[in-house]
PDB file of N, CA and C in Angstrom:
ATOM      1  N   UNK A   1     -19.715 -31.179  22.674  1.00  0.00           N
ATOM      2  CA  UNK A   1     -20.156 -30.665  21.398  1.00  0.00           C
ATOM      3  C   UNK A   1     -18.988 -30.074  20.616  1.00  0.00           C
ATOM      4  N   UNK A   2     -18.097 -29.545  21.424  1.00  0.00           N
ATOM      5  CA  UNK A   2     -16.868 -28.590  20.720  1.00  0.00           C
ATOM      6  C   UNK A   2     -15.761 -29.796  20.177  1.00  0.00           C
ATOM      7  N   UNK A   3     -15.866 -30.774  20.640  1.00  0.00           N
ATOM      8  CA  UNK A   3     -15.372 -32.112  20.034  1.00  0.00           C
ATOM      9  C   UNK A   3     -15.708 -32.440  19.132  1.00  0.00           C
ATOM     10  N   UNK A   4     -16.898 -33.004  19.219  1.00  0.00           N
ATOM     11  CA  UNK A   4     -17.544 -33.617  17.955  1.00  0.00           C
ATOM     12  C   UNK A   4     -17.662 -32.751  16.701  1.00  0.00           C
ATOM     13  N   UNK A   5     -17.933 -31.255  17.411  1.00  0.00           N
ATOM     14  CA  UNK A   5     -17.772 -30.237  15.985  1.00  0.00           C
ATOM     15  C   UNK A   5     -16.634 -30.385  15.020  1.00  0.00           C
ATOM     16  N   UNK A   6     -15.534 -30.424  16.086  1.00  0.00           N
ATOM     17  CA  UNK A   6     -14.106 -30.071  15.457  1.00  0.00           C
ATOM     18  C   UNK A   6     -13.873 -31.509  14.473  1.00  0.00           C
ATOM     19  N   UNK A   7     -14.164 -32.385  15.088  1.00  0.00           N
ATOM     20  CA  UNK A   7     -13.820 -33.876  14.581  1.00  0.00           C
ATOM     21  C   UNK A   7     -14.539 -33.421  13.149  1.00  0.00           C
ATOM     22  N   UNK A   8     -15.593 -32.998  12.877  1.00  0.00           N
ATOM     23  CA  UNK A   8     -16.903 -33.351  12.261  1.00  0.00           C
ATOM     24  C   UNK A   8     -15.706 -32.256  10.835  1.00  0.00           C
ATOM     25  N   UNK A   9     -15.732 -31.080  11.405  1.00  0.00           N
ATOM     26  CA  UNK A   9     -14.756 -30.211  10.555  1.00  0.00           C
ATOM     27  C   UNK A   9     -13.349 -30.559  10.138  1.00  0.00           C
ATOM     28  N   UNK A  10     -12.746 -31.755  10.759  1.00  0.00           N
ATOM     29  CA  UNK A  10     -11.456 -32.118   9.940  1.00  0.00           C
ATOM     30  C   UNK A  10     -11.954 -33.535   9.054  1.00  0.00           C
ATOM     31  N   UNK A  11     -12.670 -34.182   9.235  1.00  0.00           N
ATOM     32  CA  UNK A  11     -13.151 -34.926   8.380  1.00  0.00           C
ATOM     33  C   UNK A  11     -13.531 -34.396   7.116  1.00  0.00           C
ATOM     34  N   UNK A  12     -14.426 -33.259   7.130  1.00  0.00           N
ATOM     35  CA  UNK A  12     -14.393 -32.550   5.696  1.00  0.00           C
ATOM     36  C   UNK A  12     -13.348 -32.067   5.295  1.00  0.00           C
ATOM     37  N   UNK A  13     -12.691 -31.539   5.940  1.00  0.00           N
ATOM     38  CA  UNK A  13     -11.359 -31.133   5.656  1.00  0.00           C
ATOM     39  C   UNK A  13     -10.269 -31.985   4.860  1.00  0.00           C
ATOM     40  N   UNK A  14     -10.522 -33.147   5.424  1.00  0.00           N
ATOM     41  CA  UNK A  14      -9.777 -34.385   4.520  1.00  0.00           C
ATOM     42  C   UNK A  14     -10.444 -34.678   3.142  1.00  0.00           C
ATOM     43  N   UNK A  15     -12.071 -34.681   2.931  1.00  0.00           N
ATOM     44  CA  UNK A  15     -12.518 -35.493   2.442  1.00  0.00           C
ATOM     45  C   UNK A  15     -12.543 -34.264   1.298  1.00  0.00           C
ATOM     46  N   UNK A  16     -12.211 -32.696   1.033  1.00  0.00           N
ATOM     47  CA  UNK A  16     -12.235 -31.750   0.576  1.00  0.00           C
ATOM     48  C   UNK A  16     -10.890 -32.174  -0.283  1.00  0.00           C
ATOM     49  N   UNK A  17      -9.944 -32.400   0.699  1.00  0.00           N
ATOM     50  CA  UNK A  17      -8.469 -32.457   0.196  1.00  0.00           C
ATOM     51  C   UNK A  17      -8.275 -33.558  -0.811  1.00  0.00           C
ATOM     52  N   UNK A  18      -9.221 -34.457  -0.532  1.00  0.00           N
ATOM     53  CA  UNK A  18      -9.319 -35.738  -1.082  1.00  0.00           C
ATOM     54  C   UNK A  18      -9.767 -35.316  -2.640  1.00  0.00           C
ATOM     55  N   UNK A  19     -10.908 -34.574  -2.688  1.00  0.00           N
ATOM     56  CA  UNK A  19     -11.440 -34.325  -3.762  1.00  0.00           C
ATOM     57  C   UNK A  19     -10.518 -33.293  -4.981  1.00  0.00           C
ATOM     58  N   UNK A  20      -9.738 -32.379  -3.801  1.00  0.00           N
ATOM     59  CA  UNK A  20      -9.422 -31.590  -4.748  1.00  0.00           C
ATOM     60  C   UNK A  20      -7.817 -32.211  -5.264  1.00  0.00           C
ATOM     61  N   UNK A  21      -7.463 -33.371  -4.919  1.00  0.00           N
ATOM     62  CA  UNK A  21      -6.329 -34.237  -5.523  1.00  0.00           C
ATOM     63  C   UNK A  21      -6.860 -34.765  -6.719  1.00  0.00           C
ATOM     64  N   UNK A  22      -8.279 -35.500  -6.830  1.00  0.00           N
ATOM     65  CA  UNK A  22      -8.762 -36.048  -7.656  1.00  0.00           C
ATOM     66  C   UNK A  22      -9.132 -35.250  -8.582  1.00  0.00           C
ATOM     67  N   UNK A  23      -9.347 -33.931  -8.427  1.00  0.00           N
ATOM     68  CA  UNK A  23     -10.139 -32.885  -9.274  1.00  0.00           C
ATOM     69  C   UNK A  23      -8.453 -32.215 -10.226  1.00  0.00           C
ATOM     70  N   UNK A  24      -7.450 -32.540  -9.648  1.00  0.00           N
ATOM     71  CA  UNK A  24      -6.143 -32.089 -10.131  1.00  0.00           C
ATOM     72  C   UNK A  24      -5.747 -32.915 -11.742  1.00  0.00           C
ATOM     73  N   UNK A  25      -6.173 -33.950 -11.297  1.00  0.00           N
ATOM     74  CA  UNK A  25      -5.507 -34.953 -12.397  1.00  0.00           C
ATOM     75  C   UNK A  25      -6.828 -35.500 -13.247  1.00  0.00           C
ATOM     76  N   UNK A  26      -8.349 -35.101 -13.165  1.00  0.00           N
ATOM     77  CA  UNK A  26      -9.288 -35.275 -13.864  1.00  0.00           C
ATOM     78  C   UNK A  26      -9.524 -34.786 -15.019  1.00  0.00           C
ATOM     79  N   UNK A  27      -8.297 -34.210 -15.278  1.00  0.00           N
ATOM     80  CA  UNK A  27      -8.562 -33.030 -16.804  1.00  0.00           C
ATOM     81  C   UNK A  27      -9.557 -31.559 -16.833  1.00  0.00           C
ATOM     82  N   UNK A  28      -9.300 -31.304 -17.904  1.00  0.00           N
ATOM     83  CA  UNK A  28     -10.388 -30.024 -18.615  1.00  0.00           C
ATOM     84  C   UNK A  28     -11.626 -30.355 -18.663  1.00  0.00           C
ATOM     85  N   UNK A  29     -11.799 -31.134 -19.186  1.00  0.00           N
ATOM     86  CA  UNK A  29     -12.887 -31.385 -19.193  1.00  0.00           C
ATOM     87  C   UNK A  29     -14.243 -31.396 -18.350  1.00  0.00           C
ATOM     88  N   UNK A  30     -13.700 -31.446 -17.163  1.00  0.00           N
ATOM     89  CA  UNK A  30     -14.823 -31.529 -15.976  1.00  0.00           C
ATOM     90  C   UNK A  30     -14.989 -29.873 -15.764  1.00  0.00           C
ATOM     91  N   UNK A  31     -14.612 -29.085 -16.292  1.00  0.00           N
ATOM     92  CA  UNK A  31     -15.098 -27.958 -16.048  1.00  0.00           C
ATOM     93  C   UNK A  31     -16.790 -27.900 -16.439  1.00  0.00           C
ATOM     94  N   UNK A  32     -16.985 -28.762 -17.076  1.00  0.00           N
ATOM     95  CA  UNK A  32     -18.526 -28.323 -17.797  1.00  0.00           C
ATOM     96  C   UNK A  32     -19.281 -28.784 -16.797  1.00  0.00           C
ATOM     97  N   UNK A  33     -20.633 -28.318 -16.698  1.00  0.00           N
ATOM     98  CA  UNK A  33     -21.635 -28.143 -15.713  1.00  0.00           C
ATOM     99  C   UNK A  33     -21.816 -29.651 -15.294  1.00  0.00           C
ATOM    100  N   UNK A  34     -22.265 -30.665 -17.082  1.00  0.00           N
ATOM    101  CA  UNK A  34     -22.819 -31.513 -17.014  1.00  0.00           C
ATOM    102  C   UNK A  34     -21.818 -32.902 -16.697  1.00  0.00           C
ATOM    103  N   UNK A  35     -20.606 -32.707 -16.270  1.00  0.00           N
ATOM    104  CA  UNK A  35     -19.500 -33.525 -15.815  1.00  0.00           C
ATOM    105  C   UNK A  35     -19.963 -34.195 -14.503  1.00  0.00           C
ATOM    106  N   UNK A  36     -19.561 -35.289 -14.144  1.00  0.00           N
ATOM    107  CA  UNK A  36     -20.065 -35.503 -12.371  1.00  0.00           C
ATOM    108  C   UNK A  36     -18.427 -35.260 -11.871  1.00  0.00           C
ATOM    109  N   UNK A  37     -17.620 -35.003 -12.401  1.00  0.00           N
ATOM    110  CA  UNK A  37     -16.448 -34.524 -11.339  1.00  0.00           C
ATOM    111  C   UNK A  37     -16.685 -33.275 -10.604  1.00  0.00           C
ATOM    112  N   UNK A  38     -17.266 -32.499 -11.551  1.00  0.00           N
ATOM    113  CA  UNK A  38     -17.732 -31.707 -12.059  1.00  0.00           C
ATOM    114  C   UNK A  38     -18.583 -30.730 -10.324  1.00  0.00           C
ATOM    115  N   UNK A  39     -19.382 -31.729 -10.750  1.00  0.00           N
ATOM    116  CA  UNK A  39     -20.482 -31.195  -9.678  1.00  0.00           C
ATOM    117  C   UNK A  39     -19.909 -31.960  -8.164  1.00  0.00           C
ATOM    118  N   UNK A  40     -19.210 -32.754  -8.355  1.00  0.00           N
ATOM    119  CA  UNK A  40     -18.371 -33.461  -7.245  1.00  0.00           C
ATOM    120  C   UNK A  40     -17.675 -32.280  -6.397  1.00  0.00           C
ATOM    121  N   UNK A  41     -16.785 -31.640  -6.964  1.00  0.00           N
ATOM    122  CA  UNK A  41     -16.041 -30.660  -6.972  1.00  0.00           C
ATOM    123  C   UNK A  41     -16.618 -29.293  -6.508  1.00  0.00           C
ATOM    124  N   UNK A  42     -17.418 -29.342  -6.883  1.00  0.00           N
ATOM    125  CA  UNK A  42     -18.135 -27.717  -6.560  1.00  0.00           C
ATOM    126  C   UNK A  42     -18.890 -28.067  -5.483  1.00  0.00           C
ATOM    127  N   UNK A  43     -19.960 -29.253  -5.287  1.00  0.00           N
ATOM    128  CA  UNK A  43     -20.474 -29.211  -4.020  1.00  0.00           C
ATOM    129  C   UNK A  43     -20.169 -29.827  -2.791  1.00  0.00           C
ATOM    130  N   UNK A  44     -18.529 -30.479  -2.857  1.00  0.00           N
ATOM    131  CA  UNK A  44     -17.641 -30.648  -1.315  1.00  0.00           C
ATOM    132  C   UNK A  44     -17.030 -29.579  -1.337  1.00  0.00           C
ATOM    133  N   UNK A  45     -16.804 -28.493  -2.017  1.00  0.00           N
ATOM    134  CA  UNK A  45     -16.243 -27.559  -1.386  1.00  0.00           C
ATOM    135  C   UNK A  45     -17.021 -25.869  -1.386  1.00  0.00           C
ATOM    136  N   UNK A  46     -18.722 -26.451  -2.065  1.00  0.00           N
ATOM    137  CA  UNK A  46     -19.442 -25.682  -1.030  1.00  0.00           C
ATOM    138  C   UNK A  46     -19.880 -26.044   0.419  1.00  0.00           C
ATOM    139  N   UNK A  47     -19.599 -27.251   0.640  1.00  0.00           N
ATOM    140  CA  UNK A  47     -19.891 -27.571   2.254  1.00  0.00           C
ATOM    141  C   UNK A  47     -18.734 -27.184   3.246  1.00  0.00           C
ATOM    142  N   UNK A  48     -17.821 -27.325   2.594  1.00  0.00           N
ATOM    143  CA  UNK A  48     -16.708 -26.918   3.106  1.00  0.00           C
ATOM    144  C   UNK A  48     -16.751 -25.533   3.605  1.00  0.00           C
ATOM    145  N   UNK A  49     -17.303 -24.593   3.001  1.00  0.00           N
ATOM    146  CA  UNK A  49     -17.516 -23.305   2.878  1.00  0.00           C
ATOM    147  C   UNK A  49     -18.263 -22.972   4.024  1.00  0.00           C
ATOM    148  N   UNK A  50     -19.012 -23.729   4.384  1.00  0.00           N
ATOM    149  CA  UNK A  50     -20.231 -23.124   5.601  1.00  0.00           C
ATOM    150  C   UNK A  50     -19.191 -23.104   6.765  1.00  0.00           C
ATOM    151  N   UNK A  51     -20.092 -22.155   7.597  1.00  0.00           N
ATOM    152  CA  UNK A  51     -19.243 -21.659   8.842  1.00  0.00           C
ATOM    153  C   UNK A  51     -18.796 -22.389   9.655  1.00  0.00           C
ATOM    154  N   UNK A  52     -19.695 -23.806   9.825  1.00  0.00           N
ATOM    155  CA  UNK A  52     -20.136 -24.371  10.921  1.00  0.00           C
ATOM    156  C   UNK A  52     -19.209 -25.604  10.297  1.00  0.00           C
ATOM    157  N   UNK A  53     -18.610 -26.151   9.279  1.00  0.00           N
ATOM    158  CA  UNK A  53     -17.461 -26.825   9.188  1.00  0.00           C
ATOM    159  C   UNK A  53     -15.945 -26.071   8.684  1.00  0.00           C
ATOM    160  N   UNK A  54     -16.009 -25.019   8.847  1.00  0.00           N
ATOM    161  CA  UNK A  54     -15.072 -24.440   8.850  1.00  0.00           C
ATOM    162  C   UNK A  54     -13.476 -25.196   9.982  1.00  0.00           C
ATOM    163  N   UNK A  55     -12.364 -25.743   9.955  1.00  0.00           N
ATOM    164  CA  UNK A  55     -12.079 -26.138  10.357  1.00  0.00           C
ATOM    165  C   UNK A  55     -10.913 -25.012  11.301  1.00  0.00           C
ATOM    166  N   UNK A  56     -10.629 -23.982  10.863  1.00  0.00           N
ATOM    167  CA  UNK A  56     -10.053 -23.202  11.265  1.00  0.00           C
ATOM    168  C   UNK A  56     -10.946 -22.437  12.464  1.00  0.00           C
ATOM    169  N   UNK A  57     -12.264 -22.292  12.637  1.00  0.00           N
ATOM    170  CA  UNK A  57     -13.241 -21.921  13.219  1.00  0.00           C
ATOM    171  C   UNK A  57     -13.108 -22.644  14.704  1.00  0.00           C
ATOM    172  N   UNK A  58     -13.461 -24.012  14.127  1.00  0.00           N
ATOM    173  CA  UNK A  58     -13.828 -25.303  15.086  1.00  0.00           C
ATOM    174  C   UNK A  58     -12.477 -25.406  15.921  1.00  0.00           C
ATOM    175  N   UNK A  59     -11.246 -25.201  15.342  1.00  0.00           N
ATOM    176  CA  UNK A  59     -10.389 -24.954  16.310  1.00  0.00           C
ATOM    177  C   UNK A  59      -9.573 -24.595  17.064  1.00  0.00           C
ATOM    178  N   UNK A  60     -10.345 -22.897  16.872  1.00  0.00           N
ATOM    179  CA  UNK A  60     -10.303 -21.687  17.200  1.00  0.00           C
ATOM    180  C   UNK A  60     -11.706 -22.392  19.081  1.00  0.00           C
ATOM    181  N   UNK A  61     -12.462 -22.607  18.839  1.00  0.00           N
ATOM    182  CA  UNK A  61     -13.478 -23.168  19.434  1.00  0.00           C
ATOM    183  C   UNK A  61     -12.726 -24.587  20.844  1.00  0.00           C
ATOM    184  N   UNK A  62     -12.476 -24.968  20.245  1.00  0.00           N
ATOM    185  CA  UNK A  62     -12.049 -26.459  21.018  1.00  0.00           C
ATOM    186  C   UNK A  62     -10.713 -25.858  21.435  1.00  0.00           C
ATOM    187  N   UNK A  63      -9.851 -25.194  20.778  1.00  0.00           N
ATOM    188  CA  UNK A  63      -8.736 -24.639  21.976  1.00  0.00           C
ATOM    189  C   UNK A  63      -9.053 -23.337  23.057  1.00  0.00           C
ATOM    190  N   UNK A  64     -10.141 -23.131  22.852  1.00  0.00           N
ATOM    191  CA  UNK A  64     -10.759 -21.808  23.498  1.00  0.00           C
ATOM    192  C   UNK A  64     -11.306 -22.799  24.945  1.00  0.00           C
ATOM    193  N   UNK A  65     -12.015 -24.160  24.500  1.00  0.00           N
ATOM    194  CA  UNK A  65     -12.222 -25.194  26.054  1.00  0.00           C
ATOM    195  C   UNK A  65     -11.331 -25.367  26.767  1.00  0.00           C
ATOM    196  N   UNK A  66     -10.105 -26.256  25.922  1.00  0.00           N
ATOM    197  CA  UNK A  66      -9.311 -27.057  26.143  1.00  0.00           C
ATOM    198  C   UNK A  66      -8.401 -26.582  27.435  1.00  0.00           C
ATOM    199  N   UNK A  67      -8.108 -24.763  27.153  1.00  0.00           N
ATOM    200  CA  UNK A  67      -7.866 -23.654  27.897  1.00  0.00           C
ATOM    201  C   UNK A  67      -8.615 -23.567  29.064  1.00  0.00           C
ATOM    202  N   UNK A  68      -9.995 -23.494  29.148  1.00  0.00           N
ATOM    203  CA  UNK A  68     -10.829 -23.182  29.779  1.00  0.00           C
ATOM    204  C   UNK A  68     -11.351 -21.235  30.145  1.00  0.00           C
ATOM    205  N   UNK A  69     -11.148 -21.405  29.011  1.00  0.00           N
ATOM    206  CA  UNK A  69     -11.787 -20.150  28.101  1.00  0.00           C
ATOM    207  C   UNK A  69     -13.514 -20.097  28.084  1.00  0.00           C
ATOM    208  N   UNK A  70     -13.462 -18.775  28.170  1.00  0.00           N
ATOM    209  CA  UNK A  70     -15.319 -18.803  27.664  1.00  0.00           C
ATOM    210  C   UNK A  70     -15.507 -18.605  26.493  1.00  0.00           C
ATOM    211  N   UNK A  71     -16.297 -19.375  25.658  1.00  0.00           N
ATOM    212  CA  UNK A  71     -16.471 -19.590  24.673  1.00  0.00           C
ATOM    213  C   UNK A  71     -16.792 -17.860  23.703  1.00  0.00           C
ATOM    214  N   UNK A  72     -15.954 -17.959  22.590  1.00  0.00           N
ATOM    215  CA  UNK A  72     -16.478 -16.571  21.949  1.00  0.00           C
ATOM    216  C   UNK A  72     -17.712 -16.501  21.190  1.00  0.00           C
ATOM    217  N   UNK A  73     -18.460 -15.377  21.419  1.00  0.00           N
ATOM    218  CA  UNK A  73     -19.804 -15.451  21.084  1.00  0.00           C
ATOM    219  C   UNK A  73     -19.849 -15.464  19.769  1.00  0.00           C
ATOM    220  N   UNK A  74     -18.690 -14.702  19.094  1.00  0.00           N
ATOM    221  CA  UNK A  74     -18.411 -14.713  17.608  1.00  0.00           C
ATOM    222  C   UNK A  74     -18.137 -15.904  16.870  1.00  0.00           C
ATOM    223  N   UNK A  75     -17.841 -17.119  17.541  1.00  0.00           N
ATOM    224  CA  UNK A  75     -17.570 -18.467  16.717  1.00  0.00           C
ATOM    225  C   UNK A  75     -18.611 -19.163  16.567  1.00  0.00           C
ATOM    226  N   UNK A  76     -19.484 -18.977  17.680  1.00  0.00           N
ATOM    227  CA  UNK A  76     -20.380 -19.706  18.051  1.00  0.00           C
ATOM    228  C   UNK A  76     -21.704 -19.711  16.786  1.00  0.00           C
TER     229      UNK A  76
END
């Protein structure tokens, strides 16, 4: 599971990075609500935001196994 999490969290991680390259060179314009960069932009990097793809989290988590560590109750 601490695999697949972590995998699951650098994939957004890319696909975040991805967006916010595209969101660089899209202009002013997409600031407005009714833009689809727009809303592109704001809701990959509210997913990004949740705990549970947090990628700094996930591998805080998977090097805590890898070790053979007990898992912290706080990441979890």
């Amino acid at each position: 599971l601490a695999h697949w999490r972590t995998n699951q969290a650098y994939a957004i991680k890319m696909c975040i990075e991805a967006v916010n390259r595209l969101w660089a060179v899209m202009g002013g314009s997409n600031w407005y609500n009714e833009r689809e960069g727009q809303r592109l932009w704001r809701e990959s990097n509210m997913t990004a935001a949740h705990a549970y793809t947090d990628y700094d989290v996930c591998a805080q988590i998977i090097g805590r196994e890898l070790l053979g560590m007990e898992p912290d109750p706080a990441l979890l």
